[in-house]
C-alpha atoms as a PDB file:
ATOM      1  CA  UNK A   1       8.796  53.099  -6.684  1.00  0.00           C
ATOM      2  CA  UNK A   2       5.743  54.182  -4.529  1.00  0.00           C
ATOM      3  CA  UNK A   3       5.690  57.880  -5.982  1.00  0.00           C
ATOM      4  CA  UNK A   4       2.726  59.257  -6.741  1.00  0.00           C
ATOM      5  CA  UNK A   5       2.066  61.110  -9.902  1.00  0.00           C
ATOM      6  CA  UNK A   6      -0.778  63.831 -10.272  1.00  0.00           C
ATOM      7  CA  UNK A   7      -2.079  64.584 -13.830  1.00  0.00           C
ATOM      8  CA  UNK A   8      -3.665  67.949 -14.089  1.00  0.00           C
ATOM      9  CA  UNK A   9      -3.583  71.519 -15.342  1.00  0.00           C
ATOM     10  CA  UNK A  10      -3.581  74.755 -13.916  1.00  0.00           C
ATOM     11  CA  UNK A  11      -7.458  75.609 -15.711  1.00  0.00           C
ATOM     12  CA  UNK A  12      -9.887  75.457 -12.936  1.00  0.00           C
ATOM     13  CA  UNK A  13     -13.674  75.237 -13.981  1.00  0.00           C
ATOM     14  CA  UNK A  14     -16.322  75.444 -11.494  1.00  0.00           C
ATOM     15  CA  UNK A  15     -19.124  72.849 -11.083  1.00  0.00           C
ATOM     16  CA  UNK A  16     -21.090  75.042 -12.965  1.00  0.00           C
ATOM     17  CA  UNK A  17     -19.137  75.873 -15.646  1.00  0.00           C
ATOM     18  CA  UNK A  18     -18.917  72.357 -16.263  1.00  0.00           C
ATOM     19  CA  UNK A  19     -22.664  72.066 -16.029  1.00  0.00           C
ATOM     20  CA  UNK A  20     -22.789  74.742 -18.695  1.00  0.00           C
ATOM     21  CA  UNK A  21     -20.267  73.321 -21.361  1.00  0.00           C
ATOM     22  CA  UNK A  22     -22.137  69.551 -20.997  1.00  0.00           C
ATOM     23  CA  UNK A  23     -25.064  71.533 -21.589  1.00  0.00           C
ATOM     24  CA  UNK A  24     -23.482  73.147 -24.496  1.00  0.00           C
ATOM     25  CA  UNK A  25     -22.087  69.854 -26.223  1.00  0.00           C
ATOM     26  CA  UNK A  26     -25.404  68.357 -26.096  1.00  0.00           C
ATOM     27  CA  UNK A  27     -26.427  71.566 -27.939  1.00  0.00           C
ATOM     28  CA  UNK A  28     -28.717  72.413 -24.703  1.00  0.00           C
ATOM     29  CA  UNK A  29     -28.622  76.003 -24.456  1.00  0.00           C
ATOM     30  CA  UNK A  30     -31.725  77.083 -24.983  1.00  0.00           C
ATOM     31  CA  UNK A  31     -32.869  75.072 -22.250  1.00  0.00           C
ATOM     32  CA  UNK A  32     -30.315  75.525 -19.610  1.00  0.00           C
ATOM     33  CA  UNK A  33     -32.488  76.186 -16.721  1.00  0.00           C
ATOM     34  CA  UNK A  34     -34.328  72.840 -17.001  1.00  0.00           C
ATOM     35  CA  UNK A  35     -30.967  71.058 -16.110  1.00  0.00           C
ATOM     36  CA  UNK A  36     -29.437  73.370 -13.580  1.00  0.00           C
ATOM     37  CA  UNK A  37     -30.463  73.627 -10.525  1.00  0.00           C
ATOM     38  CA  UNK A  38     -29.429  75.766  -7.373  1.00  0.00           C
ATOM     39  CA  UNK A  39     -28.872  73.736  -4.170  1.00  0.00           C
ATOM     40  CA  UNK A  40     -27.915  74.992  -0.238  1.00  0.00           C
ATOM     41  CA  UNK A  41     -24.242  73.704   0.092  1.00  0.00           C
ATOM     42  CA  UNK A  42     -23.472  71.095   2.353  1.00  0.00           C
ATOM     43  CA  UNK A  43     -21.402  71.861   5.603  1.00  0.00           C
ATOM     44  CA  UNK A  44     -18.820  70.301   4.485  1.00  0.00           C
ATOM     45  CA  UNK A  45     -18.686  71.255   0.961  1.00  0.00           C
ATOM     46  CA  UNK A  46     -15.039  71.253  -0.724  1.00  0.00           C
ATOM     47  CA  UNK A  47     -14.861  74.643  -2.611  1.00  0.00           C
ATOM     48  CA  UNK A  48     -12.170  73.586  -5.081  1.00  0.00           C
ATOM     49  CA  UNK A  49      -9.962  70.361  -5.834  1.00  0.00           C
ATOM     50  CA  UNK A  50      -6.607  71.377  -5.653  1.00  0.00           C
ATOM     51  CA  UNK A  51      -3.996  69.043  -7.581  1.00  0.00           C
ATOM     52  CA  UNK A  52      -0.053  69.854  -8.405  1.00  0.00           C
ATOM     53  CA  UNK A  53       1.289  67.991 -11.156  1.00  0.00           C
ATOM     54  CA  UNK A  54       4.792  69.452 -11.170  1.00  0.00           C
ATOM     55  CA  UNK A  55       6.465  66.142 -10.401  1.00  0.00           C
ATOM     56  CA  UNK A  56       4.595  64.557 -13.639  1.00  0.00           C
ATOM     57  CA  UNK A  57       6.168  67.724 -15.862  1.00  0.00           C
ATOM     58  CA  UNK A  58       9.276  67.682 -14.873  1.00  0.00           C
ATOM     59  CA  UNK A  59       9.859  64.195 -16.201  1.00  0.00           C
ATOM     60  CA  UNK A  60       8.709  66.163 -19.182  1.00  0.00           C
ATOM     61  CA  UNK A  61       4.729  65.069 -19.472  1.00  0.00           C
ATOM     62  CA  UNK A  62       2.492  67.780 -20.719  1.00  0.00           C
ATOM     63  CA  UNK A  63      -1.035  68.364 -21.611  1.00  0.00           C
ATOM     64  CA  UNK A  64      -2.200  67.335 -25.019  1.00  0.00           C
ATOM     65  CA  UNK A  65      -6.123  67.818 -25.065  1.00  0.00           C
ATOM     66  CA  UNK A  66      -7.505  71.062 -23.759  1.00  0.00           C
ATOM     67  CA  UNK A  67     -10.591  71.069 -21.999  1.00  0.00           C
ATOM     68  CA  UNK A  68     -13.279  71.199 -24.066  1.00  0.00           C
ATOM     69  CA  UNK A  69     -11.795  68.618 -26.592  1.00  0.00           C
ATOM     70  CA  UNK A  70     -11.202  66.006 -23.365  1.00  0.00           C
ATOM     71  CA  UNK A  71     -14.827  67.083 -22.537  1.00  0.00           C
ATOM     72  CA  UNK A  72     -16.291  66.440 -25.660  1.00  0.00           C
ATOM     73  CA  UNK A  73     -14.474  63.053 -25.756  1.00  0.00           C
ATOM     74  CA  UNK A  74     -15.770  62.054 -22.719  1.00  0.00           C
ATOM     75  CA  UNK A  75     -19.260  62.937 -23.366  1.00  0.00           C
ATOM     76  CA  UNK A  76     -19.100  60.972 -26.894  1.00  0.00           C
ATOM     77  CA  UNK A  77     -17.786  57.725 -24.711  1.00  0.00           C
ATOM     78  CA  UNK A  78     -20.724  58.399 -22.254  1.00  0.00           C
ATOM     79  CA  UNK A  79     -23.552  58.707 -24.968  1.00  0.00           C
ATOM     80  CA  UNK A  80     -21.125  55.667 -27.114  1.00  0.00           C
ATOM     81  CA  UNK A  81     -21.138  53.444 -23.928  1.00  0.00           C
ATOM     82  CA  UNK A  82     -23.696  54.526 -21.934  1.00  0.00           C
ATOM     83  CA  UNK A  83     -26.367  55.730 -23.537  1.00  0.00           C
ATOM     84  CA  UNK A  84     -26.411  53.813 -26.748  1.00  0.00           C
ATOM     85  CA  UNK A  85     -24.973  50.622 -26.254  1.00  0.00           C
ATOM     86  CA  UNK A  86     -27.602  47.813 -25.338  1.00  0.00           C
ATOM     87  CA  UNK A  87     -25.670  46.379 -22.493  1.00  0.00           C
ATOM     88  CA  UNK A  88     -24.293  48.131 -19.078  1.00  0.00           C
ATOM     89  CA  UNK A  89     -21.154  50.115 -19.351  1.00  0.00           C
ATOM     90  CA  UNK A  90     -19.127  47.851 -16.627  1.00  0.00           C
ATOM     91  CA  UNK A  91     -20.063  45.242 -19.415  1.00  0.00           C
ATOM     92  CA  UNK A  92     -18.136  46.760 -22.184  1.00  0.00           C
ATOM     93  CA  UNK A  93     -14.629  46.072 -22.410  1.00  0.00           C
ATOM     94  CA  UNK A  94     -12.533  49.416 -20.816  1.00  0.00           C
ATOM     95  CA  UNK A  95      -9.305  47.964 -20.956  1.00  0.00           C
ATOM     96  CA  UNK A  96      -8.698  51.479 -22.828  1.00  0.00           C
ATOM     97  CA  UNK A  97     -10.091  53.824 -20.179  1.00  0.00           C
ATOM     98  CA  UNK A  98      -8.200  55.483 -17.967  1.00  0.00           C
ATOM     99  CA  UNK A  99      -8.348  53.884 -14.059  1.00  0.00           C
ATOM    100  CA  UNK A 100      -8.475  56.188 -11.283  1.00  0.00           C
ATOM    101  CA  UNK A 101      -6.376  54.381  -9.194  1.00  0.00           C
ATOM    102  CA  UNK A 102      -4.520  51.762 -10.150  1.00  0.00           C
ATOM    103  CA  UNK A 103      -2.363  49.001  -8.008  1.00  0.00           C
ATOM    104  CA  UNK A 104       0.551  47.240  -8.988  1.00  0.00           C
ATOM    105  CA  UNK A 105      -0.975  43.376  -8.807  1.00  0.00           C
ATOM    106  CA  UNK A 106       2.622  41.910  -9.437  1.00  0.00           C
ATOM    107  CA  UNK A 107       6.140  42.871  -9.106  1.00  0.00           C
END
């Protein structure tokens, strides 16, 4: 009790490479520039997110969706819950999603 499990992968993908497969999903491409655009950092800009997730794999957990599948799944919720649906996301039942950060209520 009170461990704390990381789930991650070793792939790293920059902010814009992530900017560029959305784009790509939404079958974008050929009008990348209109949705990109180049900002001064801020002081205090984090250059990467590091995570290790060797605790989680040795009790034997492993990836299952690469990245562009898990990205392509998220955008479909987004446009399913977001964009589409006639009421606001936090009014849709996410008992499914994953949470963040999540607290044992009872013991």
């Amino acid at each position: 009790m009170g461990q704390i499990y990381n789930i991650g992968t070793s792939a790293e993908h920059s902010n814009l490479e992530v900017a560029k497969d959305l784009i790509k999903i939404f079958g974008l491409q050929d009008r990348e520039n209109d949705y990109i655009t180049f900002v001064e950092n801020r002081l205090f800009n984090d250059f990467r997110y590091g995570m290790n997730s060797d605790k989680l794999r040795k009790l034997g957990w492993e990836q299952k969706v690469g990245w562009e599948e898990g990205l392509k799944r998220t955008a479909d919720w987004y446009v399913k819950y977001v964009i589409n649906d006639p009421k606001p996301w936090w009014e849709t039942n996410l008992d499914g999603a994953l949470v963040p950060h999540p607290r044992i209520t009872s013991v």
